[in-house]
N, C-alpha and C. Protein backbone atom coordinates (compact mmCIF):
# COMPACT_ATOMS: atom_id res chain seq x y z
N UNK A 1 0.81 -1.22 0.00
CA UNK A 1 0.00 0.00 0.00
C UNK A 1 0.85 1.28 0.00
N UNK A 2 2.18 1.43 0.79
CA UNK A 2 2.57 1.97 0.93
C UNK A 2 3.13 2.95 -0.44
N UNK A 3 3.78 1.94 -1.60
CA UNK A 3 4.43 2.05 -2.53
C UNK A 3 3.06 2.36 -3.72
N UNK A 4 2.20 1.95 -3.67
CA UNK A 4 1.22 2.18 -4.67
C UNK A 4 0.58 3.50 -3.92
N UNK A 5 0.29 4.24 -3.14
CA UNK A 5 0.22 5.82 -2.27
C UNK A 5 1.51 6.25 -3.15
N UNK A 6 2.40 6.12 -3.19
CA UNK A 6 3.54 6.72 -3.65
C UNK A 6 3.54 6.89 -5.08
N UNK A 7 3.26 5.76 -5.54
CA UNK A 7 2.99 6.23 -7.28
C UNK A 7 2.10 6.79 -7.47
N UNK A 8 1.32 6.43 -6.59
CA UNK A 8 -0.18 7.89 -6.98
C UNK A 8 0.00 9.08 -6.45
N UNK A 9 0.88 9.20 -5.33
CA UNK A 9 0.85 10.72 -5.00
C UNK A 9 2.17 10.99 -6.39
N UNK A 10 3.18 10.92 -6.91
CA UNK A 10 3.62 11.35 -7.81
C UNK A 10 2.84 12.15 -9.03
N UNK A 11 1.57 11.54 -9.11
CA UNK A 11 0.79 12.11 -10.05
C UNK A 11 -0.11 12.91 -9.75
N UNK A 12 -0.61 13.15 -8.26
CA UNK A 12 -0.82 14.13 -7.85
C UNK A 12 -0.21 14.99 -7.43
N UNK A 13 1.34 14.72 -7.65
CA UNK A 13 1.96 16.26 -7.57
C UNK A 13 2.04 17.08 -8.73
N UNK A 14 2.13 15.66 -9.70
CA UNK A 14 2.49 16.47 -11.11
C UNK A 14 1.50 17.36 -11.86
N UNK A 15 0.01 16.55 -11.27
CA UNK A 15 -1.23 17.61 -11.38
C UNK A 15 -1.39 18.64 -10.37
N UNK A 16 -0.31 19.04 -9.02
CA UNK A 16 -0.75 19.86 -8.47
C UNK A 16 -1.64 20.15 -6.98
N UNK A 17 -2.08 18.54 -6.96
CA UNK A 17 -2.88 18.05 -5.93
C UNK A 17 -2.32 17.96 -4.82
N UNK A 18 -2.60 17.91 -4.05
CA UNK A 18 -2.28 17.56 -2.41
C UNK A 18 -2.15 15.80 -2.53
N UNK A 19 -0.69 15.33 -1.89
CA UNK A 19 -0.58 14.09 -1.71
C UNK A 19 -1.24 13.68 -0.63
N UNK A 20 -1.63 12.56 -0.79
CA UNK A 20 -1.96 11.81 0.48
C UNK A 20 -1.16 10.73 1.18
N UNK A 21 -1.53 11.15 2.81
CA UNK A 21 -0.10 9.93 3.22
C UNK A 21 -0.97 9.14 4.34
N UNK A 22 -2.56 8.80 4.07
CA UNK A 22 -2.55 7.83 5.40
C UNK A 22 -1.85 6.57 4.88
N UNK A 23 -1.05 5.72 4.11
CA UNK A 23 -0.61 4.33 3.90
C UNK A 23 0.93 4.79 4.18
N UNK A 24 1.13 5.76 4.51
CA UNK A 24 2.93 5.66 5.05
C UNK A 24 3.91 5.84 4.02
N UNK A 25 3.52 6.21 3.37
CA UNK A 25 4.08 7.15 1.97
C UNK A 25 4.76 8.46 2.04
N UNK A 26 4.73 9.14 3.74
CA UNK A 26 5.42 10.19 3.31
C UNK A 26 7.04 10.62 3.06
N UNK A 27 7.95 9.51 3.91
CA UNK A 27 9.38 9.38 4.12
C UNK A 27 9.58 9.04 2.44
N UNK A 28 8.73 8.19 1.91
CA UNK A 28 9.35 8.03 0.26
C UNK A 28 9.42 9.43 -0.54
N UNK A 29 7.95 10.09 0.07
CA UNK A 29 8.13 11.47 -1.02
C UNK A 29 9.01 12.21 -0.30
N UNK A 30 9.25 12.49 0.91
CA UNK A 30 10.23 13.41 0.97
C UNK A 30 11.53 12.99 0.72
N UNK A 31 11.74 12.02 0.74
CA UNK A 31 13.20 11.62 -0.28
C UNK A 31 13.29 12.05 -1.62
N UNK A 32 12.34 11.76 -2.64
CA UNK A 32 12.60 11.89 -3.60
C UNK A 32 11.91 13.35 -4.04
N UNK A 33 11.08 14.06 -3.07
CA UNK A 33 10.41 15.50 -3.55
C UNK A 33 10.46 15.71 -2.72
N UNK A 34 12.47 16.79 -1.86
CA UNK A 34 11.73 17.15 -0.88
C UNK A 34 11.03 18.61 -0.85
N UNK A 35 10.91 19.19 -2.25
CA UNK A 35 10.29 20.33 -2.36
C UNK A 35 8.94 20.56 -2.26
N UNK A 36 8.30 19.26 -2.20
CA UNK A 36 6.84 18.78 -2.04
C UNK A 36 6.20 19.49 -3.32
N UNK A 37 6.67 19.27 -4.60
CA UNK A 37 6.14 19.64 -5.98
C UNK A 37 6.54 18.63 -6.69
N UNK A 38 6.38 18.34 -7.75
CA UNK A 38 6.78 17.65 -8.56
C UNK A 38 7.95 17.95 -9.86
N UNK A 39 8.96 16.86 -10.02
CA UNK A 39 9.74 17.02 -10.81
C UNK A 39 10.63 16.18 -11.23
N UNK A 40 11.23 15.91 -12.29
CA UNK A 40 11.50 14.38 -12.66
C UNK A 40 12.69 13.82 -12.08
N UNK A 41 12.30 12.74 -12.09
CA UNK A 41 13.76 11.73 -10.83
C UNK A 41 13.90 10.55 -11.98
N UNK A 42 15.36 10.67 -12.35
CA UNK A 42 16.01 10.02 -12.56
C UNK A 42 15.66 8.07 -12.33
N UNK A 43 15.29 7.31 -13.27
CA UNK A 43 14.97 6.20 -13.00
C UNK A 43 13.55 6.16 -12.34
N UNK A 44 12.67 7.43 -12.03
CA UNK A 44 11.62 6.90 -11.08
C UNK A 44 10.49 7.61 -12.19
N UNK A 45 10.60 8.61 -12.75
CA UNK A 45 9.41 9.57 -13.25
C UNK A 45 9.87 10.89 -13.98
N UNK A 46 9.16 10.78 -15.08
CA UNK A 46 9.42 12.21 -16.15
C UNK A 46 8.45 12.77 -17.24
N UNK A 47 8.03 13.90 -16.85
CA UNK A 47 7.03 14.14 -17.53
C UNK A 47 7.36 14.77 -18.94
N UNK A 48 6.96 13.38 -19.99
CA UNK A 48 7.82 13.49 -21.63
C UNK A 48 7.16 14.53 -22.13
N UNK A 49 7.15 15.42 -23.35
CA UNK A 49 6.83 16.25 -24.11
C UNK A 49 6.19 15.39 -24.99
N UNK A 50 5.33 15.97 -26.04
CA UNK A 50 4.97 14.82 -27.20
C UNK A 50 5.84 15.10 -28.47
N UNK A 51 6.71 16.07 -28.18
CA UNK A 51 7.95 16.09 -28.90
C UNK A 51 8.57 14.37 -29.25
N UNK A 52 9.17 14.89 -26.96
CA UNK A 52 9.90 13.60 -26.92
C UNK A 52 9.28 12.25 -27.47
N UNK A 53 8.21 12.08 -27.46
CA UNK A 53 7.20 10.95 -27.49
C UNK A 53 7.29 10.68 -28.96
N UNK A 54 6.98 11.81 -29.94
CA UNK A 54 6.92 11.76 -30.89
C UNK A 54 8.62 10.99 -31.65
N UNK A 55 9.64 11.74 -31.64
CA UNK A 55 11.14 11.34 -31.79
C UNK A 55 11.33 9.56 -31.09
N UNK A 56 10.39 9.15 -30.36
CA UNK A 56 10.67 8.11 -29.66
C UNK A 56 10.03 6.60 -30.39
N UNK A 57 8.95 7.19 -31.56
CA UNK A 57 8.55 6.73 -32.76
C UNK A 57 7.33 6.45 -31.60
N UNK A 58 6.67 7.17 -30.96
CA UNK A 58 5.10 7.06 -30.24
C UNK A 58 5.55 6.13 -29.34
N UNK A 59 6.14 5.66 -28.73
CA UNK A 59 6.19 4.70 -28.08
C UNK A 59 6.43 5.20 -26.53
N UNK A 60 5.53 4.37 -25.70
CA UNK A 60 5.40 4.50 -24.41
C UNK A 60 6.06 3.96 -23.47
N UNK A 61 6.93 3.44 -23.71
CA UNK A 61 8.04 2.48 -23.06
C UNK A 61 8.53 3.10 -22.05
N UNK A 62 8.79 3.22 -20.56
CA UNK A 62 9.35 4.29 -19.78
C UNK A 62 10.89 4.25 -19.84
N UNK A 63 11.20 3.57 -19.94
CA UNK A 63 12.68 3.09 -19.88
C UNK A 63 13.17 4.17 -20.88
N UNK A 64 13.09 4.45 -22.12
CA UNK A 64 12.65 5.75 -22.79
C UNK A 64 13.20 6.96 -22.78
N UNK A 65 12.55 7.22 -21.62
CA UNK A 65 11.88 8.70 -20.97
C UNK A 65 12.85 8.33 -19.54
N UNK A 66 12.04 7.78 -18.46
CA UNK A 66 12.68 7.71 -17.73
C UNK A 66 14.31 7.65 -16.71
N UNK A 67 15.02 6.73 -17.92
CA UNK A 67 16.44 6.57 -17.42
C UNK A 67 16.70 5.75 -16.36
N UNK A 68 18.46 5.70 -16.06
CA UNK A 68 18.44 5.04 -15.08
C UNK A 68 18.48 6.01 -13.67
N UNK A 69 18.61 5.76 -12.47
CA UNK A 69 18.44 6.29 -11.46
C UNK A 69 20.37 6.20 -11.21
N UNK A 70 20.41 7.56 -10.20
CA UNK A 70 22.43 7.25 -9.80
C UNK A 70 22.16 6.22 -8.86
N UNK A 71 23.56 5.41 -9.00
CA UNK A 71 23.73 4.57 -8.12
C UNK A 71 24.61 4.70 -7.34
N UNK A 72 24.20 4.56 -6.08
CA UNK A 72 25.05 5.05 -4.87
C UNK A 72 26.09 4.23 -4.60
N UNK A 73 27.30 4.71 -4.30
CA UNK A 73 28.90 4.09 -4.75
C UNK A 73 29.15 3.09 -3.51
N UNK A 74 29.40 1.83 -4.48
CA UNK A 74 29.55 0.44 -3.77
C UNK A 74 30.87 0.16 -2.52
N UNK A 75 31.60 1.37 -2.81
CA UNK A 75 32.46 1.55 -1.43
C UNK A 75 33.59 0.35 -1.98
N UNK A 76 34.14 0.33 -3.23
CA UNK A 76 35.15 -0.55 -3.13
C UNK A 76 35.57 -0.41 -4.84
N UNK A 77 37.16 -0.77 -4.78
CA UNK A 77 37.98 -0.60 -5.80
C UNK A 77 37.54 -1.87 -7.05
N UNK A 78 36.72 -1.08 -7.95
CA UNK A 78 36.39 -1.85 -8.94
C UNK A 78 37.21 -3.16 -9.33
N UNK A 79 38.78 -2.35 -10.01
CA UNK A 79 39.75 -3.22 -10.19
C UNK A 79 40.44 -4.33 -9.53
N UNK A 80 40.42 -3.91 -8.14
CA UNK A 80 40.41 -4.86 -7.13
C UNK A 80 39.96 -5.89 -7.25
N UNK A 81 38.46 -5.72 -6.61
CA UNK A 81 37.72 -6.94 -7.13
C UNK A 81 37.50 -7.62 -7.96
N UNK A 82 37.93 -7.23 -9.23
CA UNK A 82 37.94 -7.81 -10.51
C UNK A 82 38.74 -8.81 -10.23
N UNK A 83 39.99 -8.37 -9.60
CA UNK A 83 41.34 -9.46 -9.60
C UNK A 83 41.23 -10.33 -8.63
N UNK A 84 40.35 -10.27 -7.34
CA UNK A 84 39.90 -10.74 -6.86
C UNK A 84 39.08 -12.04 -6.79
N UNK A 85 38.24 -11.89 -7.76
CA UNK A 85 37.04 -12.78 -8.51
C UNK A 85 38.00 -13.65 -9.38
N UNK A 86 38.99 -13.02 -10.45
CA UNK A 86 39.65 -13.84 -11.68
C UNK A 86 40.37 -14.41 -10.29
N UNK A 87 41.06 -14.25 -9.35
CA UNK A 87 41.80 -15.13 -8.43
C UNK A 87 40.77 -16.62 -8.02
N UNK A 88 39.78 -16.04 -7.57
CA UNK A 88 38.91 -16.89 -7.03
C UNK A 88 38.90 -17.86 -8.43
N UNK A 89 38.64 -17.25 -9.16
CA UNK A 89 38.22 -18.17 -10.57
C UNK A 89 38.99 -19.20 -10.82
N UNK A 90 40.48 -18.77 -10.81
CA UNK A 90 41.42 -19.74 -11.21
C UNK A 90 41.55 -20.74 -10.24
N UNK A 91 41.50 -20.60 -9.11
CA UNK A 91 41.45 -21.46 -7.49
C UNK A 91 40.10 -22.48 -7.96
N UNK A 92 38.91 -22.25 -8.17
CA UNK A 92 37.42 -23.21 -8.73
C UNK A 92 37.85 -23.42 -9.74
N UNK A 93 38.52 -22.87 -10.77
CA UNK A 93 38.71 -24.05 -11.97
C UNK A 93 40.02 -25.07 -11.65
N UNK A 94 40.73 -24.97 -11.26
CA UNK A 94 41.70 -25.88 -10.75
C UNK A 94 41.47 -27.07 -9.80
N UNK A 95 39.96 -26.82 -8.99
CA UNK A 95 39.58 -27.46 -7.92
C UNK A 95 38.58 -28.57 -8.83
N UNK A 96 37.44 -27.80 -9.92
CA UNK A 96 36.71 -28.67 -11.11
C UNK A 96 38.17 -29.57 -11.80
N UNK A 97 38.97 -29.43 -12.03
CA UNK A 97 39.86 -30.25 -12.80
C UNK A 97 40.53 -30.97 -11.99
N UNK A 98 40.65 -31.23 -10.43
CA UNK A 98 40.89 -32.46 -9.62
C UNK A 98 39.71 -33.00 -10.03
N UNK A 99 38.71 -32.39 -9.62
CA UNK A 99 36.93 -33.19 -9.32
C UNK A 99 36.80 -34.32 -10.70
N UNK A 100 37.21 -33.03 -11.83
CA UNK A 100 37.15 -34.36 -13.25
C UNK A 100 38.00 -35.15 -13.31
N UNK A 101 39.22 -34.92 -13.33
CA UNK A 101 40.17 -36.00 -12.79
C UNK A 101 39.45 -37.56 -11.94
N UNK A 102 39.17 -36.88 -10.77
CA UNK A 102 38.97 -37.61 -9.80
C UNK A 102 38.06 -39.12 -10.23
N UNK A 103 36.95 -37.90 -10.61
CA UNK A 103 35.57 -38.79 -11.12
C UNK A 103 35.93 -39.31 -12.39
N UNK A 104 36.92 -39.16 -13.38
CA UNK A 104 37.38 -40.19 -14.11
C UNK A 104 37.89 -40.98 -14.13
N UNK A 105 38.81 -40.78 -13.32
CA UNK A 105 39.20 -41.98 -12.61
C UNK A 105 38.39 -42.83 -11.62
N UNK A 106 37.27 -42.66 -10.80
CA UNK A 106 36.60 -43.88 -9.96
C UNK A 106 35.80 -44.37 -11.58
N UNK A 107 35.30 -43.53 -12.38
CA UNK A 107 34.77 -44.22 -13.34
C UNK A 107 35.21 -45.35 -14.43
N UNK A 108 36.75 -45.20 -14.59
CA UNK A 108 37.43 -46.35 -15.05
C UNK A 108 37.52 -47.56 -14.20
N UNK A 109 37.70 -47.35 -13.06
CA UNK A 109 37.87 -48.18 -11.68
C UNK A 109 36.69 -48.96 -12.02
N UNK A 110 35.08 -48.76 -11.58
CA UNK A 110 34.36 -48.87 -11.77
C UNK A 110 33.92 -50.04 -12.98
N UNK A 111 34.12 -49.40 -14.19
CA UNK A 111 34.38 -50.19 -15.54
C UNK A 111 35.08 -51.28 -15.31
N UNK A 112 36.32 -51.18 -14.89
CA UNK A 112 37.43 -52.33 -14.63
C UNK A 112 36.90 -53.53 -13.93
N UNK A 113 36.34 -53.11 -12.78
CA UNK A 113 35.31 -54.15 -11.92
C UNK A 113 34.61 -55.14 -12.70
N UNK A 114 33.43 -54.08 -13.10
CA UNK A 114 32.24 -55.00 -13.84
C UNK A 114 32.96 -55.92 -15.11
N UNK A 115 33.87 -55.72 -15.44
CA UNK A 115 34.25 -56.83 -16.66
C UNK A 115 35.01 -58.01 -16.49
């Protein structure tokens, strides 16, 4: 309830209206409006022109119009972790190539038995 108050008060800001907050909707709008008017947010809402609409070949797609939203910084050295992960990587593929090893070998074993 909370989040559906929120998409509807967006459109009653953009018409001008008084939002409503009995479902607990107001901490969302004042995050994202804290001017308590309406105006476009990045990844959340944008009110297109029929310019834009038009150049967009009519299409209503928000993704569009909308965009993505910033993303708040993950607190760590991209590159790092990259080398990090390819480390990890090489450590699990080395560990799969005992495992196949392994299991090819009980599987000959195996074979050897039954004949």
């Amino acid at each position: 309830p909370e989040q559906m108050e929120f998409l509807a008060n967006i459109v009653r800001l953009y018409r001008g209206a008084a939002p409503e907050l009995e479902a607990g909707s107001a901490a969302l709008l004042a995050e994202k409006f804290p001017e308590s008017h309406y105006r476009d947010v990045a990844g959340l809402c944008k009110a297109a022109t029929r310019a834009e609409i038009e150049a967009q070949g009519w299409s209503l797609n928000p993704g569009r119009y909308v965009g993505v939203g910033e993303r708040a910084a993950d607190g760590f050295d991209f590159k790092e972790r990259l080398q990090e992960l390819q480390e990890e990587l090489e450590t699990l593929n080395g560990e799969a190539l005992l495992l196949e090893q392994t299991i090819g070998q009980n599987i000959v074993e195996i074979l050897a038995v039954r004949t």
